[in-house]
N, C-alpha and C. Protein backbone atom coordinates (compact mmCIF):
# COMPACT_ATOMS: atom_id res chain seq x y z
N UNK A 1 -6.64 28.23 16.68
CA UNK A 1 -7.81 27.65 17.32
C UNK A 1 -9.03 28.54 17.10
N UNK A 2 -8.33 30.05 17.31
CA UNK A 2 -10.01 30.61 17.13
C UNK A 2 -10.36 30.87 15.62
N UNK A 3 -9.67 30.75 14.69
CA UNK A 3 -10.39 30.21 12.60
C UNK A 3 -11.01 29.10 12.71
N UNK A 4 -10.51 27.55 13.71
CA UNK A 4 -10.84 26.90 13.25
C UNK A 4 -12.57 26.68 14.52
N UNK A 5 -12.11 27.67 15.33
CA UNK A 5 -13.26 27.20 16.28
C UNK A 5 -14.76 27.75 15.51
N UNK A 6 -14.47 29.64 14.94
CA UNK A 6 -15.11 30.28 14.52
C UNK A 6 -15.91 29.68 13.73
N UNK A 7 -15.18 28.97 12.58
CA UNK A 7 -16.20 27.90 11.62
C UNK A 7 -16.31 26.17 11.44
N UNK A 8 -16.65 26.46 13.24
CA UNK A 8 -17.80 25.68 13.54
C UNK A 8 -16.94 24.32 14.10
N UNK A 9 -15.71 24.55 13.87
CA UNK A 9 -14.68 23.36 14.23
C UNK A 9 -14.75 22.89 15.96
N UNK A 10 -14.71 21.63 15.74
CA UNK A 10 -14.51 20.86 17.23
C UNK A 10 -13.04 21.75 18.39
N UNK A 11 -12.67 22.84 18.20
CA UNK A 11 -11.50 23.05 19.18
C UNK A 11 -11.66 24.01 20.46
N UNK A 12 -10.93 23.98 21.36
CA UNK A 12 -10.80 25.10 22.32
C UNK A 12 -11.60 26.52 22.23
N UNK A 13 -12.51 27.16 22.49
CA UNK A 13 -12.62 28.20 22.66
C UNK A 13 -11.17 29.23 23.21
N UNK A 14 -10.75 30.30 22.76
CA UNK A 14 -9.40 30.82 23.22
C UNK A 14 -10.06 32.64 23.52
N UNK A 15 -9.68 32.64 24.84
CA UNK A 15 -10.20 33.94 25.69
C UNK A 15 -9.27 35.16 25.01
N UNK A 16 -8.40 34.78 25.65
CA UNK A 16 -6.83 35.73 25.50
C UNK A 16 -5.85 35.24 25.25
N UNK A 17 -4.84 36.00 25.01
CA UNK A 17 -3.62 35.48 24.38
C UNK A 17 -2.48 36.67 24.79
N UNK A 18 -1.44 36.03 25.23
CA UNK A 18 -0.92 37.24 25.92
C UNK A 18 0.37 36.54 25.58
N UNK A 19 1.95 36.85 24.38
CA UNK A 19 2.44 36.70 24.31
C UNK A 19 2.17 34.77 23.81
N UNK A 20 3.25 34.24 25.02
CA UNK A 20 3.10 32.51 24.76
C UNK A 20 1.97 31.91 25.77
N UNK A 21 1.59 32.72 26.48
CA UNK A 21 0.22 32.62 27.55
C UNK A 21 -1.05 32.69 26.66
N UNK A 22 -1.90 31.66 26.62
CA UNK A 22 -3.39 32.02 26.64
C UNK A 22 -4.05 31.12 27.67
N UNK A 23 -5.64 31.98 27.71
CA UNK A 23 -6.56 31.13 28.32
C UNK A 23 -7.71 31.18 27.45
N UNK A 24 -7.92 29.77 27.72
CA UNK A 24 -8.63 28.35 26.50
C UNK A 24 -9.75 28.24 27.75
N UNK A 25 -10.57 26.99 26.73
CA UNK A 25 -11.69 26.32 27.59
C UNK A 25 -10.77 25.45 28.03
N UNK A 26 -11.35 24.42 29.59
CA UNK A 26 -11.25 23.66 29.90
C UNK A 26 -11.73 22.45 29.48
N UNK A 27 -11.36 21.59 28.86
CA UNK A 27 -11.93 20.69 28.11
C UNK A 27 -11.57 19.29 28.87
N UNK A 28 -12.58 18.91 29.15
CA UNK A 28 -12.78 17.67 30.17
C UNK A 28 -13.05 16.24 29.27
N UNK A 29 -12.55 15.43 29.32
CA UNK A 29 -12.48 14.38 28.45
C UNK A 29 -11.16 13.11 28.29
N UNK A 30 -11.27 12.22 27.72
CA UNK A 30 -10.32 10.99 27.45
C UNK A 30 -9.81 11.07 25.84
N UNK A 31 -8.31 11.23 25.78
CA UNK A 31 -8.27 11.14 24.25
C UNK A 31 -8.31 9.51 23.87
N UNK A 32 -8.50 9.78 22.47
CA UNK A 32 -8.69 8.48 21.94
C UNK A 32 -7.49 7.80 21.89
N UNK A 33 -6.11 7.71 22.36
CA UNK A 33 -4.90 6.57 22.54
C UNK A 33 -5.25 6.46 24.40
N UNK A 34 -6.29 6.97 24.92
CA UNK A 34 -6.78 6.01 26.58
C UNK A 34 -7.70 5.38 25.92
N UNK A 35 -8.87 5.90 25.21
CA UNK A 35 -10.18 5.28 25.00
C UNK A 35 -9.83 3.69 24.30
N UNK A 36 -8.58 3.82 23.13
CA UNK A 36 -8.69 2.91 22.46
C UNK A 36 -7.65 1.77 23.38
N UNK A 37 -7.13 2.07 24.51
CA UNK A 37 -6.22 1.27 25.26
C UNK A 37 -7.43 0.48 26.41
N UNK A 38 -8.24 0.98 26.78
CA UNK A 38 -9.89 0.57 27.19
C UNK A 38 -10.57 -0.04 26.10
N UNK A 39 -10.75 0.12 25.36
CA UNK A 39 -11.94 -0.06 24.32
C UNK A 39 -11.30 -0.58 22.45
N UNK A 40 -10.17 -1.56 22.74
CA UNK A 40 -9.68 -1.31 21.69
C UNK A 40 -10.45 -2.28 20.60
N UNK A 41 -11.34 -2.26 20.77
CA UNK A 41 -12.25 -2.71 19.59
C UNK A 41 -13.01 -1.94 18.86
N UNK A 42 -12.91 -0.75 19.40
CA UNK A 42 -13.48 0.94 18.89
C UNK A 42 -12.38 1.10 17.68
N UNK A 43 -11.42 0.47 17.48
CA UNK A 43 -10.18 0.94 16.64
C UNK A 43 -10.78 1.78 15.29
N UNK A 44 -12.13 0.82 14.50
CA UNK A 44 -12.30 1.51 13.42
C UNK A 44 -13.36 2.44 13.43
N UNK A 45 -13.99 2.62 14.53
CA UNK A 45 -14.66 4.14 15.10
C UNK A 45 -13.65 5.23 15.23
N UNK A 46 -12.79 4.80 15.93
CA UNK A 46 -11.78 5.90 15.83
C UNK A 46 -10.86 6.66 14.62
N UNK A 47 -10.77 5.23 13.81
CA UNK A 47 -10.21 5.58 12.71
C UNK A 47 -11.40 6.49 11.62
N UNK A 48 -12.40 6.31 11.81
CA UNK A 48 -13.63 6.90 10.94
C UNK A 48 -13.65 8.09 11.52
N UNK A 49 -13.93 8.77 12.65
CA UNK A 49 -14.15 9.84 13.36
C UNK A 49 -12.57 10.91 13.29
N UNK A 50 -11.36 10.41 13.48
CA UNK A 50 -10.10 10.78 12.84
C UNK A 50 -10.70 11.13 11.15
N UNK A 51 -10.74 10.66 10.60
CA UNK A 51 -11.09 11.08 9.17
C UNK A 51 -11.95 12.16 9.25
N UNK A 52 -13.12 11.75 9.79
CA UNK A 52 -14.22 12.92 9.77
C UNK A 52 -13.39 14.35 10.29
N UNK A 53 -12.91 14.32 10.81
CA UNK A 53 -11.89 15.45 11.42
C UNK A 53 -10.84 16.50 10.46
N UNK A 54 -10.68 15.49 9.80
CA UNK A 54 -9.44 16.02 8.85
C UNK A 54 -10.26 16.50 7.90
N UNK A 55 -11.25 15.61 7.52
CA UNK A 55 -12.42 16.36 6.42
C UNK A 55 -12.48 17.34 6.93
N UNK A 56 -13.03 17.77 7.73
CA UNK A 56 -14.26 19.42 8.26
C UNK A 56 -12.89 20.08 8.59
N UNK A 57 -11.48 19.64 8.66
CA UNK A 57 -10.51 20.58 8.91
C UNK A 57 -9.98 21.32 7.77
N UNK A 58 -9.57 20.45 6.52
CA UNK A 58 -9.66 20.79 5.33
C UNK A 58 -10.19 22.23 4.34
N UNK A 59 -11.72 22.01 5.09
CA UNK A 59 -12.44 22.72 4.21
C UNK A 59 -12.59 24.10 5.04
N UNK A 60 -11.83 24.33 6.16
CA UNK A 60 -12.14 25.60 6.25
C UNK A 60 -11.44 26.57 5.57
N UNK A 61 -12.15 27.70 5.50
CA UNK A 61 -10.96 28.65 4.30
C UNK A 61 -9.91 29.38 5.24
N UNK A 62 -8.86 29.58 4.86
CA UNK A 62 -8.18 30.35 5.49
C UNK A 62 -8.16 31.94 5.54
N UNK A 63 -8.43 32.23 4.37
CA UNK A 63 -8.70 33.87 4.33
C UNK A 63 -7.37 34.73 4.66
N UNK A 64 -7.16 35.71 5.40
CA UNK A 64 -5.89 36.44 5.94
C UNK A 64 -5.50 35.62 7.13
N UNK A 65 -4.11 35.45 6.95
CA UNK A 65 -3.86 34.72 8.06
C UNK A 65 -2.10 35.13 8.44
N UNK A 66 -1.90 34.98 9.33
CA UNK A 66 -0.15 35.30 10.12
C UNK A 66 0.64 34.22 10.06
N UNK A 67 -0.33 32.86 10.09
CA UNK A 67 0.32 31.28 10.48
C UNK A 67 1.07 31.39 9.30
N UNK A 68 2.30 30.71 9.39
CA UNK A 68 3.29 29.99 8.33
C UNK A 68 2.77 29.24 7.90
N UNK A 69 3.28 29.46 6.46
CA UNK A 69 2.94 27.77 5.85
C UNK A 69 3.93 27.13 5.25
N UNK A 70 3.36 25.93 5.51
CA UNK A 70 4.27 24.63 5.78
C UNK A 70 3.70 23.45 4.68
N UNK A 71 5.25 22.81 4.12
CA UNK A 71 4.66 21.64 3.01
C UNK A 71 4.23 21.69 1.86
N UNK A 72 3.82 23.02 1.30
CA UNK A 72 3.65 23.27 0.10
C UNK A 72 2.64 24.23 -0.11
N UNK A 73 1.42 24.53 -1.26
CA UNK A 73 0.94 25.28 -1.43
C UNK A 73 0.13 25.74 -0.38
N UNK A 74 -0.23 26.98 0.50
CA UNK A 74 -1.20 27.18 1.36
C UNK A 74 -2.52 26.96 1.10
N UNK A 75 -3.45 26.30 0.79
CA UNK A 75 -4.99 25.72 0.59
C UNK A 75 -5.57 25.83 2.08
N UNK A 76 -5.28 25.22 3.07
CA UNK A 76 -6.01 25.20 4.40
C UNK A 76 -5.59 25.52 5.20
N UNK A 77 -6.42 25.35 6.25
CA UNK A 77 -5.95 25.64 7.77
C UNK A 77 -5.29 23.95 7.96
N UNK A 78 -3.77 23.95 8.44
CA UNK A 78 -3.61 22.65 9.18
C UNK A 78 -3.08 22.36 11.05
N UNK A 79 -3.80 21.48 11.26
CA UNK A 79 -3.08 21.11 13.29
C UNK A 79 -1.91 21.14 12.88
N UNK A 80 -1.22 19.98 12.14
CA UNK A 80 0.19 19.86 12.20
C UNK A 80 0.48 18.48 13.34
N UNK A 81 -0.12 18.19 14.30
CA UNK A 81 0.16 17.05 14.89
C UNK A 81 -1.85 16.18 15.00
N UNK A 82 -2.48 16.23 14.10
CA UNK A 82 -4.16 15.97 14.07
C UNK A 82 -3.69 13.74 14.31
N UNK A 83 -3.74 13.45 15.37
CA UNK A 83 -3.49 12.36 15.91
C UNK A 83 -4.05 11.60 16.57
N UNK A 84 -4.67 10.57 17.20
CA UNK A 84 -5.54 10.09 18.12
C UNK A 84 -5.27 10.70 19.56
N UNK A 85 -4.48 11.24 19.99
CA UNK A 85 -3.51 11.61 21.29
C UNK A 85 -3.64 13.09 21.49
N UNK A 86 -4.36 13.65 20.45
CA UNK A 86 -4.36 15.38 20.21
C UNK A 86 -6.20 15.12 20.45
N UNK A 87 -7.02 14.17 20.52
CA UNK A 87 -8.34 14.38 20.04
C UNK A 87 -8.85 13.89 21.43
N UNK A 88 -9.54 15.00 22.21
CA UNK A 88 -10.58 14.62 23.27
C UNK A 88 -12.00 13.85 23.16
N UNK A 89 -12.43 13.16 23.54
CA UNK A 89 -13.59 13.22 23.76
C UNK A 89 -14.59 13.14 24.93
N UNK A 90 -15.58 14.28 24.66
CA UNK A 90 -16.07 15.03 25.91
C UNK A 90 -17.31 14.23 25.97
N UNK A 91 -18.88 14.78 26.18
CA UNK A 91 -19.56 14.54 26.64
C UNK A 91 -20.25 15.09 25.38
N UNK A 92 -20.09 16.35 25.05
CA UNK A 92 -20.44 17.30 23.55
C UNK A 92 -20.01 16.54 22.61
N UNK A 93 -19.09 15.36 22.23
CA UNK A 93 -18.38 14.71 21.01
C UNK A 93 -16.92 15.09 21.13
N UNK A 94 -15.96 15.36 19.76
CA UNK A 94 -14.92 15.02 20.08
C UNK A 94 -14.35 16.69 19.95
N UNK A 95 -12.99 17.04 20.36
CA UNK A 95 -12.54 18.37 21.08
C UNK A 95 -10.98 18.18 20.27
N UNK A 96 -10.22 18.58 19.26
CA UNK A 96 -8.87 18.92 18.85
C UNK A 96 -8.55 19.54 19.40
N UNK A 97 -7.25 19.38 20.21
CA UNK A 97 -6.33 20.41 20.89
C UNK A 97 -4.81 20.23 21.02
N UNK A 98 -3.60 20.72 21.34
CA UNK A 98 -2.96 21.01 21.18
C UNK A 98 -2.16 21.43 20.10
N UNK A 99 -2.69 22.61 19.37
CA UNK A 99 -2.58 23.71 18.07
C UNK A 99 -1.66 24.50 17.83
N UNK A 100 -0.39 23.72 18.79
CA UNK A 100 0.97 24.61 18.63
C UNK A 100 1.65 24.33 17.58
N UNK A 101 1.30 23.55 16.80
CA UNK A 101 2.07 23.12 15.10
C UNK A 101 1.29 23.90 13.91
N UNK A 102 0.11 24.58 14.38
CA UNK A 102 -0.86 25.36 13.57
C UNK A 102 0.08 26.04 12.59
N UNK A 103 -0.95 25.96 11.08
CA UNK A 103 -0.26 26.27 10.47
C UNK A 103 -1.14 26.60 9.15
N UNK A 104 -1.02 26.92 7.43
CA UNK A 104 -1.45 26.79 6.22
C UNK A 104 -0.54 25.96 5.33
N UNK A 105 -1.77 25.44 4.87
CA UNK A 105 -0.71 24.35 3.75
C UNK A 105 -1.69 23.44 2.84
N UNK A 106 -1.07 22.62 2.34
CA UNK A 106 -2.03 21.80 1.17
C UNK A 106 -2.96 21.06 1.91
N UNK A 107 -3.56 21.19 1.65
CA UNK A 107 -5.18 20.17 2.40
C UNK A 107 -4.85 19.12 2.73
N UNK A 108 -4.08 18.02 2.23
CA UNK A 108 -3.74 16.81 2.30
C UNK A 108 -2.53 16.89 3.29
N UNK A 109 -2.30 17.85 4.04
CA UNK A 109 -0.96 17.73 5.26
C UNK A 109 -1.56 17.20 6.23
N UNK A 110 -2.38 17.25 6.65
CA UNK A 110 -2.75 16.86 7.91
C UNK A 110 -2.77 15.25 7.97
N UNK A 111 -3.31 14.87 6.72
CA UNK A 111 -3.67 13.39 6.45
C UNK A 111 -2.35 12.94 6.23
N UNK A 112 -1.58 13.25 5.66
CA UNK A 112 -0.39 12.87 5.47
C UNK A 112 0.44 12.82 6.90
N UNK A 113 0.39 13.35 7.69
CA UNK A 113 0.94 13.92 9.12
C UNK A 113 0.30 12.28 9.94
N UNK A 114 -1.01 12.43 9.85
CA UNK A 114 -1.64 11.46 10.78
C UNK A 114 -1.19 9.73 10.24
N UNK A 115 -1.45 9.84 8.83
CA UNK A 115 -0.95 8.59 8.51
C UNK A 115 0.63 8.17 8.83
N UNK A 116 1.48 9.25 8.59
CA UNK A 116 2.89 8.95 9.17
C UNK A 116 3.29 8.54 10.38
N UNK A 117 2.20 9.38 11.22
CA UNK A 117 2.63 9.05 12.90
C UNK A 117 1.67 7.81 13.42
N UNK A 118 0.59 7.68 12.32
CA UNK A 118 0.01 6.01 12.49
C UNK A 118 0.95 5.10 12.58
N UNK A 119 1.65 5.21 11.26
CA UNK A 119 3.05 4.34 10.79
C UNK A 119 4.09 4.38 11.63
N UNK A 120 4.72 5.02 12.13
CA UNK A 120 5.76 5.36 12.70
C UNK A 120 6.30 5.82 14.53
N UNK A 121 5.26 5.99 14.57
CA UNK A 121 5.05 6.86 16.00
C UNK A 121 5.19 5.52 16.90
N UNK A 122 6.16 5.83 18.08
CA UNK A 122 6.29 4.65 19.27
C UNK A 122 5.55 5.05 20.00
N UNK A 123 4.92 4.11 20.74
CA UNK A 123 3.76 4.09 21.87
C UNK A 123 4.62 3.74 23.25
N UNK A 124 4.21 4.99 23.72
CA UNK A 124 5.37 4.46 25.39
C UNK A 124 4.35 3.67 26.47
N UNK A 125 5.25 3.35 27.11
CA UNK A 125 4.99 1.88 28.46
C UNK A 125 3.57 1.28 27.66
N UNK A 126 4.30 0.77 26.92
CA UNK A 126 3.38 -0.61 26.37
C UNK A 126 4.27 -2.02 26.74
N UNK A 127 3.28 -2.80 27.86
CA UNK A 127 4.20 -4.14 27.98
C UNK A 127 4.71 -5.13 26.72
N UNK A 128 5.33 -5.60 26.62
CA UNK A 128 5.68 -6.21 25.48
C UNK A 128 5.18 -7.60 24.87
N UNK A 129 4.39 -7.49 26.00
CA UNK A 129 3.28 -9.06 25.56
C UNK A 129 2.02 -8.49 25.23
N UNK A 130 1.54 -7.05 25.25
CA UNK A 130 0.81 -6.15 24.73
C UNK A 130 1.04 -5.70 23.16
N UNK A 131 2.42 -5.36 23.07
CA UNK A 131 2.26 -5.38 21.52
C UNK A 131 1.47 -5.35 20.31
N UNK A 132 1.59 -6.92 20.42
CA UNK A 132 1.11 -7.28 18.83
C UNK A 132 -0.36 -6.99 18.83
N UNK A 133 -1.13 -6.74 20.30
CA UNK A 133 -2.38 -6.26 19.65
C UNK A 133 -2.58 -4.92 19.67
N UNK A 134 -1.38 -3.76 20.20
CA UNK A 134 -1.23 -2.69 19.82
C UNK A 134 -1.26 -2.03 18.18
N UNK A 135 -0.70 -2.99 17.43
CA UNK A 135 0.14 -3.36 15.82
C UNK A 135 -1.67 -3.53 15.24
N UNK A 136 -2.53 -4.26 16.04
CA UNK A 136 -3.61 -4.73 15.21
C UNK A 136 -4.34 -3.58 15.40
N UNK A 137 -4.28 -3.05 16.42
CA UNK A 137 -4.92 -1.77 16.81
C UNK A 137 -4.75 -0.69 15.95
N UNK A 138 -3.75 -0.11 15.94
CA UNK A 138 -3.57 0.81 14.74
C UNK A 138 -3.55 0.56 13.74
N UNK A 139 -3.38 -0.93 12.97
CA UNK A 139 -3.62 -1.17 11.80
C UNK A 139 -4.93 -0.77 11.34
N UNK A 140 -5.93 -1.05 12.21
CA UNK A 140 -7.33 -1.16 12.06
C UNK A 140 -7.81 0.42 11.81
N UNK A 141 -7.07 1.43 12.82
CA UNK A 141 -7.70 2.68 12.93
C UNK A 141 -7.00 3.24 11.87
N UNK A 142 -5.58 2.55 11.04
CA UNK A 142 -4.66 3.49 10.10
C UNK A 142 -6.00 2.86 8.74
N UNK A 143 -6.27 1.90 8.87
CA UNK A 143 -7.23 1.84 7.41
C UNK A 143 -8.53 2.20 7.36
N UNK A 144 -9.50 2.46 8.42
CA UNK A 144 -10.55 3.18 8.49
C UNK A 144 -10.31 4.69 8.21
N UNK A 145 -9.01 5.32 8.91
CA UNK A 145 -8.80 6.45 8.82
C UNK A 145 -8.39 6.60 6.97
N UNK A 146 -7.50 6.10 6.30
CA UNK A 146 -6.90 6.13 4.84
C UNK A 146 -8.48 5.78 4.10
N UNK A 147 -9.14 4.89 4.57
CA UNK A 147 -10.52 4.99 3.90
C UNK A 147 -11.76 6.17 3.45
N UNK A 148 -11.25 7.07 4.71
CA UNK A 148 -12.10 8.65 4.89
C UNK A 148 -11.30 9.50 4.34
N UNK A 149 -10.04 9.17 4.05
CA UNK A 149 -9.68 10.60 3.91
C UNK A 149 -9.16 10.36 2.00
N UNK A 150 -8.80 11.70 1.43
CA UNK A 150 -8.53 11.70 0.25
C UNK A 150 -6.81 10.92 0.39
N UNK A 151 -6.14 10.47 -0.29
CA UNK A 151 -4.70 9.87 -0.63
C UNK A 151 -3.87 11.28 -0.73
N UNK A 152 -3.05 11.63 0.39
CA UNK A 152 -2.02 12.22 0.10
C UNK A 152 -1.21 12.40 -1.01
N UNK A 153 -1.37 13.20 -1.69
CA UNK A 153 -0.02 13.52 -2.87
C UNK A 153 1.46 12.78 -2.60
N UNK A 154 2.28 12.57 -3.36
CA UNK A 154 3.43 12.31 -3.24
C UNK A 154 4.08 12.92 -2.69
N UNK A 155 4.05 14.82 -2.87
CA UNK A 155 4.80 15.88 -2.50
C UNK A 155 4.67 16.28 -1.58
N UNK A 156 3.64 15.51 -1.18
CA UNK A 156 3.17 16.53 0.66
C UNK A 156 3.23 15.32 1.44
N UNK A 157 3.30 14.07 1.19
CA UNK A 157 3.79 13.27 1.71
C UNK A 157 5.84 13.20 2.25
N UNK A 158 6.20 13.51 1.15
CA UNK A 158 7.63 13.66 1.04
C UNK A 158 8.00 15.53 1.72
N UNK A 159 7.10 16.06 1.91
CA UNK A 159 7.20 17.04 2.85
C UNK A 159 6.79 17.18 3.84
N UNK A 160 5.88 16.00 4.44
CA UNK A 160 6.07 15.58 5.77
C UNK A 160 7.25 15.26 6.46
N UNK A 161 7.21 14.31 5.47
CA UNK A 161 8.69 13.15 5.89
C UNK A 161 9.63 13.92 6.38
N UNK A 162 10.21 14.48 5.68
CA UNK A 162 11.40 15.84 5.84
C UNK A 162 11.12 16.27 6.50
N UNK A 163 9.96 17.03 7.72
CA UNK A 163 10.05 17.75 8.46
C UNK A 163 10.00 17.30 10.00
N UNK A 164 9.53 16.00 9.84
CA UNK A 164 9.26 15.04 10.68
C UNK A 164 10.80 14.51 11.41
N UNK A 165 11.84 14.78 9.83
CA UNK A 165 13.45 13.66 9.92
C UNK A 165 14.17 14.53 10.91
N UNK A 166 13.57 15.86 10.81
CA UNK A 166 14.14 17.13 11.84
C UNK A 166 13.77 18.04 12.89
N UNK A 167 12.26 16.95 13.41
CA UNK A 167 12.08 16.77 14.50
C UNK A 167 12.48 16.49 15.72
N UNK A 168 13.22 17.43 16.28
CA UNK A 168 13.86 16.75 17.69
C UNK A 168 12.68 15.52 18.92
N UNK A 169 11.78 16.37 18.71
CA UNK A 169 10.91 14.86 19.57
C UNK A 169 10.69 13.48 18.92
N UNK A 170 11.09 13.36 18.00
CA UNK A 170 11.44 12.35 17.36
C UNK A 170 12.28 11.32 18.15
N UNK A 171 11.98 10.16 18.11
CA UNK A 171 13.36 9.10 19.00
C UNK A 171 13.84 8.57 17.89
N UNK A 172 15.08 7.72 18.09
CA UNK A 172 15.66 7.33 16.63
C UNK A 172 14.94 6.31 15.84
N UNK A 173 14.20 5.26 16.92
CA UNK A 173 13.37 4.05 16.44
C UNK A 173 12.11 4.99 15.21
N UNK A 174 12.00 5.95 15.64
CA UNK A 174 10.92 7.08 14.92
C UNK A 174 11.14 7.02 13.90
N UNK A 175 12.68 7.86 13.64
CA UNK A 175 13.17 8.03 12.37
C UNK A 175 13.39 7.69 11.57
N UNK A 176 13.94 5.86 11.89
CA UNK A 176 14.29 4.78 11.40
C UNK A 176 12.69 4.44 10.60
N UNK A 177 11.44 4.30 11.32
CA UNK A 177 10.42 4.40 10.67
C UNK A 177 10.16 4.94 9.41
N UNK A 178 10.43 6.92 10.02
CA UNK A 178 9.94 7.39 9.04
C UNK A 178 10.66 7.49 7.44
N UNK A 179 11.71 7.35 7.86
CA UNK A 179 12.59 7.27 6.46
C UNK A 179 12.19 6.12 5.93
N UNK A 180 11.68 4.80 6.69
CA UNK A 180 11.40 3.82 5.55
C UNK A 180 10.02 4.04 5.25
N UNK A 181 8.92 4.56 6.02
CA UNK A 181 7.99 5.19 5.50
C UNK A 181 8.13 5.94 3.74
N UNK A 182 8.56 6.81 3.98
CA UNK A 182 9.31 7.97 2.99
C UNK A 182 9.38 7.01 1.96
N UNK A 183 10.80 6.20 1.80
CA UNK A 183 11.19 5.15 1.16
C UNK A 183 9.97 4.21 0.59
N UNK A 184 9.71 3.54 1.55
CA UNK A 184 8.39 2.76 0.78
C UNK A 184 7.24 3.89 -0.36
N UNK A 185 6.98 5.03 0.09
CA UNK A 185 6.33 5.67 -0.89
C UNK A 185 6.83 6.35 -2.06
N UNK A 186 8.54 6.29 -2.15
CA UNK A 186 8.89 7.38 -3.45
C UNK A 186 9.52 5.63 -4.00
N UNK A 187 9.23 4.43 -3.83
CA UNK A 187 9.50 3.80 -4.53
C UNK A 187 8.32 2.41 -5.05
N UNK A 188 7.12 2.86 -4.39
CA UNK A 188 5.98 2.39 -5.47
C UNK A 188 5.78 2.36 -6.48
């Protein structure tokens, strides 16, 4: 949080850090899976502003760093979970947080990460006559978002996948996703 805050990034200010303890800003705000459950006609604002995100995340340099890297060549700084559900928005604009998947890796992980859990990711206590405009909902924000961002590689796509298949927070309906995710892309 504090590389990506330092240059100039939307995240947490971070005070201290004391072992698995830190203290962060308080960041006051609605992420965008409330905003868009209110406002779901915002879908392709959200999906544009998600992009814009991954852009300016991309390009920061990493320089010396401790974080692991994950997925392939180290090129950037990545969240590791950069999602509608990870993204505040305050009063200042929008706030990335929860940076416990932080990490270095190919520029295109993050996008690859977000598009998977577009695809794949179950949405809890959604009534079931709610649904299908849940389905239109993310459709809308998964193609505004694939519109902003560069096309994931094959390889960092398929090294999502894999890391995603051995995800314990994963539910099985997830998995079942993501493997046909996976599937649908190594057989285009």
């Amino acid at each position: 949080m504090r590389t990506a805050r330092n240059a100039g990034y939307p995240a947490p200010a971070v005070y201290s850090v004391d072992g698995s303890d830190m203290v962060i800003d308080l960041v006051d705000g609605i992420d965008l899976l409330t905003r868009l459950s209110k406002r779901p006609w915002e879908a392709r604002k959200v999906g544009v502003m998600l992009a814009d995100l991954h852009r300016q995340l991309a390009a920061i340099p990493i320089g010396d760093t401790d974080l692991p890297a994950l997925f392939g060549q180290p090129e950037s700084l990545i969240h590791g979970d950069l999602h509608p559900g990870n993204v505040l928005l305050t009063s200042a604009g929008p706030v990335v947080i929860d940076w416990e998947g932080a990490c270095v890796g190919p520029r295109d992980a993050d996008a690859a990460t977000t598009w998977l859990l577009l695809e794949a990711a179950q949405v809890d206590d959604v009534p079931l006559i709610v649904r299908p405009l849940v389905g239109i909902v993310r459709r809308a924000v998964l193609r505004a978002f694939l519109d902003g961002v560069d096309k994931p590689s094959d390889e960092t796509i398929a090294a999502v996948c894999e890391a995603r298949l051995v995800d314990t927070n994963m539910r099985p309906q997830e998995l079942e996703r993501i493997r046909s995710f996976a599937d649908r892309r190594r057989n285009r």
